[in-house]
PDB file of N, CA and C in Angstrom:
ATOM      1  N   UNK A   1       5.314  15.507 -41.102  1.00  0.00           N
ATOM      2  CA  UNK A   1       4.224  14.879 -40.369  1.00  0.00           C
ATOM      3  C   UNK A   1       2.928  15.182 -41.105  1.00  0.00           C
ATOM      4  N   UNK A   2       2.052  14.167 -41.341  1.00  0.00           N
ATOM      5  CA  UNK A   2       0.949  14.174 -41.737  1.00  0.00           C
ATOM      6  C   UNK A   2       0.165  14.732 -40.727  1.00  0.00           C
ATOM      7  N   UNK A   3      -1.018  15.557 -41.476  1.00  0.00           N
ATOM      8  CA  UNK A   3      -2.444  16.116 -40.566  1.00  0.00           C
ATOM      9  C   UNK A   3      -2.821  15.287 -39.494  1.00  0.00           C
ATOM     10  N   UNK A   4      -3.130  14.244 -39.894  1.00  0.00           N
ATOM     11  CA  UNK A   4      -3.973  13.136 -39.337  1.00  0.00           C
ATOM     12  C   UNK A   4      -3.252  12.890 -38.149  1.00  0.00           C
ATOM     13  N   UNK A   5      -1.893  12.924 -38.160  1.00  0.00           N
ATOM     14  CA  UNK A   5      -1.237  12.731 -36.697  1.00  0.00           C
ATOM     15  C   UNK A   5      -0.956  13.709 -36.096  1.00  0.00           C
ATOM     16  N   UNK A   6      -1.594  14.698 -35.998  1.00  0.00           N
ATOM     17  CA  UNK A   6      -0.990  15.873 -35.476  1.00  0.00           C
ATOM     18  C   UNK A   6      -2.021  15.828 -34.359  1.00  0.00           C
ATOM     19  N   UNK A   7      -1.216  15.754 -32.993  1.00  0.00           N
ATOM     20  CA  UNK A   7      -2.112  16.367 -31.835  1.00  0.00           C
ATOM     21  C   UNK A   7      -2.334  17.391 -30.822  1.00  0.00           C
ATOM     22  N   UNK A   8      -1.276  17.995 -31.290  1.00  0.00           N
ATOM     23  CA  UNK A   8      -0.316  19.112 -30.336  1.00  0.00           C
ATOM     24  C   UNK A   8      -1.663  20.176 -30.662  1.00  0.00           C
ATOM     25  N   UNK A   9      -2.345  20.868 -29.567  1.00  0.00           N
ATOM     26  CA  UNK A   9      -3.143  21.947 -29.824  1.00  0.00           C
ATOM     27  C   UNK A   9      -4.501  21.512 -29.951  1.00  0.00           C
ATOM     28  N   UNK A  10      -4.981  20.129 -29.717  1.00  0.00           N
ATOM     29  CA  UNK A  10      -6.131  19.568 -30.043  1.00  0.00           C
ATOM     30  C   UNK A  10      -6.314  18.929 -28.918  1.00  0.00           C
ATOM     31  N   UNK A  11      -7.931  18.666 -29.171  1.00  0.00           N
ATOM     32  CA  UNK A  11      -8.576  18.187 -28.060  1.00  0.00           C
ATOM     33  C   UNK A  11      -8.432  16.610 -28.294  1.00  0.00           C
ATOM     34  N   UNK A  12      -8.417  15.457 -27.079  1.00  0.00           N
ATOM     35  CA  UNK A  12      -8.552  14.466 -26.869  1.00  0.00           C
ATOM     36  C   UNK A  12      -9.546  13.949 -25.968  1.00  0.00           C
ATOM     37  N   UNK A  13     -10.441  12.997 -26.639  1.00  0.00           N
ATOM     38  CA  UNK A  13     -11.158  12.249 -26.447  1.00  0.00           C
ATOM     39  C   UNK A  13     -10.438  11.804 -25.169  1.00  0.00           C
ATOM     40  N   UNK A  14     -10.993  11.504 -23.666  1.00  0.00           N
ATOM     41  CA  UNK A  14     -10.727  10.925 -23.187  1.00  0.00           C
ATOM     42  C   UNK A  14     -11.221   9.322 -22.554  1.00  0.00           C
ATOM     43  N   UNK A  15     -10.307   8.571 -22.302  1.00  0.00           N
ATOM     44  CA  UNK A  15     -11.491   7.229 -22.303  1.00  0.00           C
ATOM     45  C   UNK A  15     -11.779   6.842 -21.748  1.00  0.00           C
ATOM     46  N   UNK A  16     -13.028   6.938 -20.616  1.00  0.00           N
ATOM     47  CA  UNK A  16     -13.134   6.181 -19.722  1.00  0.00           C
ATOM     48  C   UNK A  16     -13.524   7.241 -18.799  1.00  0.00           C
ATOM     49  N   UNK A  17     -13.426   8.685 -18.939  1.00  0.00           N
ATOM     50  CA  UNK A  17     -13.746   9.951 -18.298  1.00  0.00           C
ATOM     51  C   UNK A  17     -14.646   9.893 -17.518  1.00  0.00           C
ATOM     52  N   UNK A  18     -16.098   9.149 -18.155  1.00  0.00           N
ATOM     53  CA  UNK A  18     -17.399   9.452 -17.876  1.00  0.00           C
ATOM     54  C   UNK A  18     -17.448   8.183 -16.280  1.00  0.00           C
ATOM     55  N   UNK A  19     -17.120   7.365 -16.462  1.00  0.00           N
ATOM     56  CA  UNK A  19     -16.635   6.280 -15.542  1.00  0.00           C
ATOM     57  C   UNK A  19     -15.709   6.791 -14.360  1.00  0.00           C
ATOM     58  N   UNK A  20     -14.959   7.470 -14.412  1.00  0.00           N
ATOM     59  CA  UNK A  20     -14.182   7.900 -13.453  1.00  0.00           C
ATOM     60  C   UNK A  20     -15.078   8.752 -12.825  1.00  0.00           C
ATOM     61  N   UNK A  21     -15.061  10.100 -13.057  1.00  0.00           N
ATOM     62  CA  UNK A  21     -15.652  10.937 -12.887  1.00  0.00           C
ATOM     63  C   UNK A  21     -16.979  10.524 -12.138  1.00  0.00           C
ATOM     64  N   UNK A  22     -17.921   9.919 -12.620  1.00  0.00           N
ATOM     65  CA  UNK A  22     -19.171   9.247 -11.712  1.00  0.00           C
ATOM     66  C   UNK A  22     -19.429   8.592 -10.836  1.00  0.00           C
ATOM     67  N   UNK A  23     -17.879   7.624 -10.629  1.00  0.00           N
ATOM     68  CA  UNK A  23     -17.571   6.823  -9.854  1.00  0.00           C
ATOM     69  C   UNK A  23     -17.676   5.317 -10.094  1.00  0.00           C
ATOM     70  N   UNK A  24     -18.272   5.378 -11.446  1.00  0.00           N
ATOM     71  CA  UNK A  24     -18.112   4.360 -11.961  1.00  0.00           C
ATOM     72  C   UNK A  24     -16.956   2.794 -12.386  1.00  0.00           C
ATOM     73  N   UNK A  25     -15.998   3.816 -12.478  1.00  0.00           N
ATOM     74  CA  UNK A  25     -14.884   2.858 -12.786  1.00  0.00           C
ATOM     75  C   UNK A  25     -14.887   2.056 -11.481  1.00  0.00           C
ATOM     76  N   UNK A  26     -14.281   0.507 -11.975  1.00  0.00           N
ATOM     77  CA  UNK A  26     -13.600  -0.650 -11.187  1.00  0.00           C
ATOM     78  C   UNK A  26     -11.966  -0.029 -11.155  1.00  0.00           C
ATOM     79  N   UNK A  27     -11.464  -0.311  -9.555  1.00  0.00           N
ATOM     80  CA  UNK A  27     -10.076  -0.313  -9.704  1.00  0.00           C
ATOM     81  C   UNK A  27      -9.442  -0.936  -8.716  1.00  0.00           C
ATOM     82  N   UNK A  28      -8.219  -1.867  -8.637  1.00  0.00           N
ATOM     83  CA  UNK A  28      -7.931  -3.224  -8.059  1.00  0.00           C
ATOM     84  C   UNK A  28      -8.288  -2.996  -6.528  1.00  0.00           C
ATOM     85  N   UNK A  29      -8.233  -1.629  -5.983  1.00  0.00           N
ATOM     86  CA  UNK A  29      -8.743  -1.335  -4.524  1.00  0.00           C
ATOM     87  C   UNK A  29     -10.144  -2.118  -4.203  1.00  0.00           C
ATOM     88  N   UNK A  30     -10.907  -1.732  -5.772  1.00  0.00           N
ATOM     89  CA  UNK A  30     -12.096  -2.237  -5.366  1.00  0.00           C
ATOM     90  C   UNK A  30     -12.421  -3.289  -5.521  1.00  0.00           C
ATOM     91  N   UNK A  31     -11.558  -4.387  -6.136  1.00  0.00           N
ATOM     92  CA  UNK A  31     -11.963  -6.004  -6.062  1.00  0.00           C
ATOM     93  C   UNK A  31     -11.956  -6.628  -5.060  1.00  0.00           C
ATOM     94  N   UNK A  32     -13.037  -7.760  -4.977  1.00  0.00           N
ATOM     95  CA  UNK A  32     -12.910  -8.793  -4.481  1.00  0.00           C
ATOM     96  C   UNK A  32     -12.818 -10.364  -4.768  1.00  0.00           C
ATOM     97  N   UNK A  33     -12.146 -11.207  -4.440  1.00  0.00           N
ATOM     98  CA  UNK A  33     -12.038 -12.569  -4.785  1.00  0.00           C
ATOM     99  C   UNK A  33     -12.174 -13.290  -3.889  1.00  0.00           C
ATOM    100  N   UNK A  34     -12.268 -14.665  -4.336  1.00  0.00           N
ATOM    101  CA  UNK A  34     -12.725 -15.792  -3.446  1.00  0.00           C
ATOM    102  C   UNK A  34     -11.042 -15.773  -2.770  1.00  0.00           C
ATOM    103  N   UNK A  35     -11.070 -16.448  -1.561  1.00  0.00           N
ATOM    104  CA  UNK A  35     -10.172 -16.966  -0.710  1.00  0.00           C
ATOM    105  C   UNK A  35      -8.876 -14.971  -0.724  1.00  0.00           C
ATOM    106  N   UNK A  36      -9.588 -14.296  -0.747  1.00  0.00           N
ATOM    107  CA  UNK A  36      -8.758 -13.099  -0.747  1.00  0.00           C
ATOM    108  C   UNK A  36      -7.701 -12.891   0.613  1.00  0.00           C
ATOM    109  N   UNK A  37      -6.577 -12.319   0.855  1.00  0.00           N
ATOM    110  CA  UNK A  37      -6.479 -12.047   1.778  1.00  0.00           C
ATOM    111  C   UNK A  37      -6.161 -10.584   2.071  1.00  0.00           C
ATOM    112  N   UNK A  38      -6.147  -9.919   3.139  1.00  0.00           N
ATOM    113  CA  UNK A  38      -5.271  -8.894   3.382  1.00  0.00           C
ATOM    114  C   UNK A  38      -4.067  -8.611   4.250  1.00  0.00           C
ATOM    115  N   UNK A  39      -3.106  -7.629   3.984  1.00  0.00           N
ATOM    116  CA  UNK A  39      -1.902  -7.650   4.277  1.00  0.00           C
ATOM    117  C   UNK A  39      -1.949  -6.533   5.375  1.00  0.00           C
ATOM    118  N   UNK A  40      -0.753  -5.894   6.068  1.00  0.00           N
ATOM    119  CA  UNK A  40      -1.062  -5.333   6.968  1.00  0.00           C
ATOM    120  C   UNK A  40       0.764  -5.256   7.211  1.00  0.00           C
ATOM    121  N   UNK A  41       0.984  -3.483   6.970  1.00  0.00           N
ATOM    122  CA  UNK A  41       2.471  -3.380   7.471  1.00  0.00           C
ATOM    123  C   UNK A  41       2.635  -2.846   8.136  1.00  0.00           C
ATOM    124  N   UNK A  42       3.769  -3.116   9.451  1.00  0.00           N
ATOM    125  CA  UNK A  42       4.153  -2.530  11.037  1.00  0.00           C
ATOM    126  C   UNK A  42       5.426  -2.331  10.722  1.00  0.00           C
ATOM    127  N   UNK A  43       5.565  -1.038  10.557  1.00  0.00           N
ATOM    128  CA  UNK A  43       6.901   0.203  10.476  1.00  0.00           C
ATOM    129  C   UNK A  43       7.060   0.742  11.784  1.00  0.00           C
ATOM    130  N   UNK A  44       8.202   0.511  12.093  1.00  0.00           N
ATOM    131  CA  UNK A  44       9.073   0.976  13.662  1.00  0.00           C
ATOM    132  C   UNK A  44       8.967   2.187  13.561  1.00  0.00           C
ATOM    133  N   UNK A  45       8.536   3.389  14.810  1.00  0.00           N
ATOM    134  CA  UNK A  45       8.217   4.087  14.888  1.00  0.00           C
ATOM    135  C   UNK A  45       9.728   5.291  15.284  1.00  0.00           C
ATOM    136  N   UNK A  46      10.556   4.305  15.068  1.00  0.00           N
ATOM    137  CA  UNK A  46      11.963   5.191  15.319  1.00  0.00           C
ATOM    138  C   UNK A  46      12.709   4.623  13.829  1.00  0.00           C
ATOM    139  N   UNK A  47      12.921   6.182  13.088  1.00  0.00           N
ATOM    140  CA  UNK A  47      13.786   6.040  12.278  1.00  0.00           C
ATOM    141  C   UNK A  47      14.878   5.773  12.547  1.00  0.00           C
ATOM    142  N   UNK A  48      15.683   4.966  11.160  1.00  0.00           N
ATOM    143  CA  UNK A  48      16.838   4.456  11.113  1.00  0.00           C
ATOM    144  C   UNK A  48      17.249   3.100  12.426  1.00  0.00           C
ATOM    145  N   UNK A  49      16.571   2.835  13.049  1.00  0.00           N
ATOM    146  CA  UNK A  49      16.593   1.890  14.277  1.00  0.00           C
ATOM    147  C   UNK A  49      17.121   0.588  13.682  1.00  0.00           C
ATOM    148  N   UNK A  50      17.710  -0.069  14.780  1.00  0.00           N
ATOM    149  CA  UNK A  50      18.050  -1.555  13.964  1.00  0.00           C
ATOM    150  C   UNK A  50      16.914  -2.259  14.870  1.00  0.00           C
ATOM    151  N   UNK A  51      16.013  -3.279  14.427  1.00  0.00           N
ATOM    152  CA  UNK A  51      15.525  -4.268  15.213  1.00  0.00           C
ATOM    153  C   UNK A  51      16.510  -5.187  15.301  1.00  0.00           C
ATOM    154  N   UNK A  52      16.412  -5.578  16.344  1.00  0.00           N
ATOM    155  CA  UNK A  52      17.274  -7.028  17.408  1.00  0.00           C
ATOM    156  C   UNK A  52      16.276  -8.317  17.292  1.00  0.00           C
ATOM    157  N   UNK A  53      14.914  -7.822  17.484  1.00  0.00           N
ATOM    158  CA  UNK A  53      14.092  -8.821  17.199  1.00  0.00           C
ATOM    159  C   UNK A  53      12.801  -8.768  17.359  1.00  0.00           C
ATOM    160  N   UNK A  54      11.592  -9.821  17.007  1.00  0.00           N
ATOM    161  CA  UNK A  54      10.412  -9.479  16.620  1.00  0.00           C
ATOM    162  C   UNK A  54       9.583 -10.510  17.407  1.00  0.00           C
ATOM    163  N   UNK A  55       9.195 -10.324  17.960  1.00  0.00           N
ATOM    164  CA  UNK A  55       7.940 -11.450  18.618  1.00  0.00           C
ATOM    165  C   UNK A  55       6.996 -11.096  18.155  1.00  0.00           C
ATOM    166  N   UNK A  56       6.127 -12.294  17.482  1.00  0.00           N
ATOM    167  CA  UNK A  56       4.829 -12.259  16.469  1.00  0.00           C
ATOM    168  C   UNK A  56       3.872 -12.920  16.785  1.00  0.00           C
ATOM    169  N   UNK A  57       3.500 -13.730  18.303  1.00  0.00           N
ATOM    170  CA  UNK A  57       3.369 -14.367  19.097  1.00  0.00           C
ATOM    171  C   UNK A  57       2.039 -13.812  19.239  1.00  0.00           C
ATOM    172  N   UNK A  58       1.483 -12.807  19.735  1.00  0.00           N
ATOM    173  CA  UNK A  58       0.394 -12.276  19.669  1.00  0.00           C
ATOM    174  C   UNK A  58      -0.274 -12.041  18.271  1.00  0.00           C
ATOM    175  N   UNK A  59       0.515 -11.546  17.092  1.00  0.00           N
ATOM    176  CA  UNK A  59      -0.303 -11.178  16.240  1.00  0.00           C
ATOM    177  C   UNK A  59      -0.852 -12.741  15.536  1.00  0.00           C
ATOM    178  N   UNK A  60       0.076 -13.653  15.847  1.00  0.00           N
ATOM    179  CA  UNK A  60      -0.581 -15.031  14.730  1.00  0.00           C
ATOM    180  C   UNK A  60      -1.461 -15.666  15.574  1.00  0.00           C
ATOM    181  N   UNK A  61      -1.793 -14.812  17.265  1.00  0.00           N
ATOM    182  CA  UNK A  61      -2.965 -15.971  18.089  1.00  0.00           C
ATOM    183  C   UNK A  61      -4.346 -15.022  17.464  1.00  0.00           C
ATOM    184  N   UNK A  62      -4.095 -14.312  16.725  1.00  0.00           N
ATOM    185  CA  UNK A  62      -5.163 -13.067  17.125  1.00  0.00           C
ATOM    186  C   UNK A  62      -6.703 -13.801  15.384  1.00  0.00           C
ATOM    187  N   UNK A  63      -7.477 -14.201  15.954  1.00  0.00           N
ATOM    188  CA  UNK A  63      -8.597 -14.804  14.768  1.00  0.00           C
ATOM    189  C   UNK A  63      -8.470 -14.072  13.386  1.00  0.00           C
ATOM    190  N   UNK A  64      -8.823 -15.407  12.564  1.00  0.00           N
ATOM    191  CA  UNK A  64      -8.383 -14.600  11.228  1.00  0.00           C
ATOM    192  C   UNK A  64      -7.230 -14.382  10.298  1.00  0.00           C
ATOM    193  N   UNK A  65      -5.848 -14.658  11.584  1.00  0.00           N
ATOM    194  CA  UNK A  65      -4.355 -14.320  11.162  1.00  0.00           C
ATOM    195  C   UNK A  65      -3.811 -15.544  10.041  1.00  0.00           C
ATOM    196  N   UNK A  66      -3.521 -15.369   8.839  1.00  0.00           N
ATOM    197  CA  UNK A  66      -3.393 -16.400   7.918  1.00  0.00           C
ATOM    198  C   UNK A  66      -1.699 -16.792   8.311  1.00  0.00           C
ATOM    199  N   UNK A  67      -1.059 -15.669   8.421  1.00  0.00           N
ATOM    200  CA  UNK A  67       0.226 -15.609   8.377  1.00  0.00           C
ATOM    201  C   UNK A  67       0.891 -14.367   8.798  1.00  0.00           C
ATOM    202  N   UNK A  68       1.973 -14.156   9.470  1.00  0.00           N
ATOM    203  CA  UNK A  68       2.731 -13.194   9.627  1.00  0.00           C
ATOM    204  C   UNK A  68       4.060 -13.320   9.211  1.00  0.00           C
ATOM    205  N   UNK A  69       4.463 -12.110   8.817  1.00  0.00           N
ATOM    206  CA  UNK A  69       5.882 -12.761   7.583  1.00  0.00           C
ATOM    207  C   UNK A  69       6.939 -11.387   8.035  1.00  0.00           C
ATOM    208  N   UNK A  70       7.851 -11.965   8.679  1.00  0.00           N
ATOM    209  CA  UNK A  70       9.001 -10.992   8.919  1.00  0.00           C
ATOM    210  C   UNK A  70      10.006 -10.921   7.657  1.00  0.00           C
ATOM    211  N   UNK A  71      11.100  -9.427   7.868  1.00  0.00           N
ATOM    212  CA  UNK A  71      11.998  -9.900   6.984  1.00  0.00           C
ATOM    213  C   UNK A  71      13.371 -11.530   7.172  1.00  0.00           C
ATOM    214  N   UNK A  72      13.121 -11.754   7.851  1.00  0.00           N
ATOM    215  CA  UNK A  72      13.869 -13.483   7.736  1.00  0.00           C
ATOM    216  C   UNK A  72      13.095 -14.485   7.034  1.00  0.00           C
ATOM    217  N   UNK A  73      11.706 -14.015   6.807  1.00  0.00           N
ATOM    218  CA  UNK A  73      11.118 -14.935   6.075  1.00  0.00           C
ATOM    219  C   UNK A  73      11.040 -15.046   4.156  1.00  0.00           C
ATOM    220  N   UNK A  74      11.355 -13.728   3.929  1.00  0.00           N
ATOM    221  CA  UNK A  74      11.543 -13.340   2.712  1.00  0.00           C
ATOM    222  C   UNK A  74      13.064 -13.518   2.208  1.00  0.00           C
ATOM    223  N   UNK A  75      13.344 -13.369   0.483  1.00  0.00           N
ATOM    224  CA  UNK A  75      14.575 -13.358   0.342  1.00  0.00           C
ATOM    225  C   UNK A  75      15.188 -11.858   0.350  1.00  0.00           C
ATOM    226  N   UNK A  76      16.420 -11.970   0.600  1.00  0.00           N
ATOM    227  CA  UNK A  76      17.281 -10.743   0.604  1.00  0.00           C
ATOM    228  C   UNK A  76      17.309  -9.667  -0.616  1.00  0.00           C
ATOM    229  N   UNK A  77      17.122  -9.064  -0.412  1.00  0.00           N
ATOM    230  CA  UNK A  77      16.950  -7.877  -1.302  1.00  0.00           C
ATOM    231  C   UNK A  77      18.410  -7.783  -2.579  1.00  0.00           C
ATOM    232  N   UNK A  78      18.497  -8.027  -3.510  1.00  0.00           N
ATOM    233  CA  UNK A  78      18.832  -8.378  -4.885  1.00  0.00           C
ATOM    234  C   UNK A  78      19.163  -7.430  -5.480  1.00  0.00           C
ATOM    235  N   UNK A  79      18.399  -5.978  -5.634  1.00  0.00           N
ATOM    236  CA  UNK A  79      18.558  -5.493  -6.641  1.00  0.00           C
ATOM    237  C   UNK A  79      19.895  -4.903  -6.431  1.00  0.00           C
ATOM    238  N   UNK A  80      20.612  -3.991  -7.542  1.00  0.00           N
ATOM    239  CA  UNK A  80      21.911  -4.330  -7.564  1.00  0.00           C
ATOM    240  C   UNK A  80      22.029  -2.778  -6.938  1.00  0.00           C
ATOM    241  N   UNK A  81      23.529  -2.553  -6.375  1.00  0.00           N
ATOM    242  CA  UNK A  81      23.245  -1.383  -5.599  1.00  0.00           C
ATOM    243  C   UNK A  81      25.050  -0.385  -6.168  1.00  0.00           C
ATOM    244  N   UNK A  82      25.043   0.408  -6.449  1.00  0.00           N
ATOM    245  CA  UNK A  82      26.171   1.240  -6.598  1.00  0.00           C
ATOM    246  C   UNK A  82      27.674   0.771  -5.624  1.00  0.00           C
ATOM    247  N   UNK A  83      28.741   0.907  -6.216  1.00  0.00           N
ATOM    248  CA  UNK A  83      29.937   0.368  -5.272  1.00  0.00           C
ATOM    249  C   UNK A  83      30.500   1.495  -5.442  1.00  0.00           C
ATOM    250  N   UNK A  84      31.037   1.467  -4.086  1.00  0.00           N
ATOM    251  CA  UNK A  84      31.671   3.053  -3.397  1.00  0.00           C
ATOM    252  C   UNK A  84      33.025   2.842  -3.840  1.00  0.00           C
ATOM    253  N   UNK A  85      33.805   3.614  -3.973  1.00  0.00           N
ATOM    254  CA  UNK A  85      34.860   3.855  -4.351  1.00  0.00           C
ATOM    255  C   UNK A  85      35.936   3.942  -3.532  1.00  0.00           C
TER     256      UNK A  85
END
């Protein structure tokens, strides 16, 4: 290994330090955009529970509500999962 790449034991420049640290930095928490929305998740307060079902009836009368999206509205979860033996 050449000098020049050696970093082990040396100081690094860090980038962007002075920005963090001050409070300076942008970070996606802090954007805003035109037509933005926000999301909002309701976790059952009993583990492992099965829901039977969801009435959403109140939350989509409530001003403001763009959409409410259960899991029947999404697709089924994909990723691939271990097979038991």
């Amino acid at each position: 290994m050449t000098r020049s790449l050696a970093v082990v034991g040396k100081s690094l420049t860090r980038l962007g330090a002075l920005e963090k640290v001050t409070g300076r930095s942008q970070y996606t928490g802090d954007l805003t955009l035109p037509g933005m929305l926000h999301a909002k998740i309701l976790r059952s307060p009993h583990p492992h529970a099965r829901i039977v079902s969801i009435d959403t009836c109140a939350a989509q009368a409530l001003p403001g509500v763009a959409a409410v999206v259960t899991p029947r509205d999404v697709a089924p979860d994909t990723r691939l999962q271990p097979d038991r033996a």
